[in-house]
Protein backbone atom coordinates (compact mmCIF):
# COMPACT_ATOMS: atom_id res chain seq x y z
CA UNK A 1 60.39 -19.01 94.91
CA UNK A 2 60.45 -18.00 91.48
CA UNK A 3 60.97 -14.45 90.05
CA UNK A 4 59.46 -13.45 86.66
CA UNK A 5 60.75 -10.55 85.18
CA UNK A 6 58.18 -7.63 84.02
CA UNK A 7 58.25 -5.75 80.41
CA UNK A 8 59.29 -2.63 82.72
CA UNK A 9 61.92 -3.91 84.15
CA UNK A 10 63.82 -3.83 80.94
CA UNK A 11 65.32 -0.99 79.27
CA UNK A 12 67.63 -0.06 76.22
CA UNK A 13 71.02 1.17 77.23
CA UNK A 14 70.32 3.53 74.63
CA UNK A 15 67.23 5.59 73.09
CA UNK A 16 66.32 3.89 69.93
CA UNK A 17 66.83 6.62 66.92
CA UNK A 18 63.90 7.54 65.46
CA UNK A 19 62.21 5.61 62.78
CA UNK A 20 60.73 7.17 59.63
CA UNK A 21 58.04 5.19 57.73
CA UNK A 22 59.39 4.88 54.24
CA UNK A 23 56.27 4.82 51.67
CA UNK A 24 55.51 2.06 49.95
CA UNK A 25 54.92 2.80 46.36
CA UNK A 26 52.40 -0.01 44.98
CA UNK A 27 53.41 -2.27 42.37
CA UNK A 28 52.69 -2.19 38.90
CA UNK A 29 50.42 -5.33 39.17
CA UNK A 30 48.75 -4.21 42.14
CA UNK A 31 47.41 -1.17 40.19
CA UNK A 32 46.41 -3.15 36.99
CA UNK A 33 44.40 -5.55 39.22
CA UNK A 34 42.94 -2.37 41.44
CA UNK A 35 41.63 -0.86 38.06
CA UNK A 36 40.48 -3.85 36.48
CA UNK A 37 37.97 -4.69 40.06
CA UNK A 38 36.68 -1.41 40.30
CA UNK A 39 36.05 -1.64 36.16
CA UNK A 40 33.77 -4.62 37.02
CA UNK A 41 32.37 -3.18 40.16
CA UNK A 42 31.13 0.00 38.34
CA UNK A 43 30.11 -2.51 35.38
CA UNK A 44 27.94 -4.41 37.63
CA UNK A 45 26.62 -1.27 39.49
CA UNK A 46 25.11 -0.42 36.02
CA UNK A 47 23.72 -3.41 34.85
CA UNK A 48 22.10 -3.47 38.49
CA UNK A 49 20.58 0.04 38.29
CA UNK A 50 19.37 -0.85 33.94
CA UNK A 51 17.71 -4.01 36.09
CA UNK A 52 16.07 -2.13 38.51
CA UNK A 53 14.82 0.85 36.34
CA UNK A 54 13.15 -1.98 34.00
CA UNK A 55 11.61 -3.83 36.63
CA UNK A 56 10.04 -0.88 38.77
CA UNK A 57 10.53 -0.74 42.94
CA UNK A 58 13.28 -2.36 44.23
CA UNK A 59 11.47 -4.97 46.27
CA UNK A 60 13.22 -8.44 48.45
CA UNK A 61 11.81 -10.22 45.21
CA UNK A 62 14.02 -7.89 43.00
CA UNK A 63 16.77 -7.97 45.87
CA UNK A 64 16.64 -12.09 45.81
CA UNK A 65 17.18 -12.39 42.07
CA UNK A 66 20.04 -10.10 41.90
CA UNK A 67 21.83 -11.79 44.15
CA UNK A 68 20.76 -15.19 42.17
CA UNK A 69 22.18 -13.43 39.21
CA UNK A 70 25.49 -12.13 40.47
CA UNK A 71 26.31 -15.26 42.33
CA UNK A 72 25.39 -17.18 38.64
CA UNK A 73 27.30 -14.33 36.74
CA UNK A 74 23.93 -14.49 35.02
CA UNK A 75 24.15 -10.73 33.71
CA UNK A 76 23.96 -11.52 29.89
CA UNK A 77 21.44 -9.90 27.02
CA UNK A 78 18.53 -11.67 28.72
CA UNK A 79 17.68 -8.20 30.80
């Protein structure tokens, strides 16, 4: 018959030291590209609220075509 050893039944000879979490400092690139998305997220916020004052209630017909638009990139003077 077969034995299989269990995770328990192992054990360090000694404590492991304790292990401090060194923070990460973010990269130079990762900050440029962080600023430049939430630029264009609070650009396209806008343009969405300037559609949606002009047009009245937002409605699913309203809904539909702004997701036609930003899935187009459609946002241009034509508002």
């Amino acid at each position: 018959m077969a034995y299989v050893a269990r995770p328990s039944d192992f054990h360090a000879a000694q404590p492991l030291p304790a292990v401090r979490p060194v923070p990460r400092r973010r990269g130079v690139w990762r900050t440029l590209i962080e600023a430049v998305t939430a630029s264009h997220r609070r650009q396209t916020q806008q343009e969405i609220d300037r559609f949606v004052a002009r047009r009245g209630r937002f409605t699913d017909s309203i809904e539909r075509e702004i997701g036609e638009r930003m899935m187009r990139g459609d946002w241009g003077e034509r508002f």
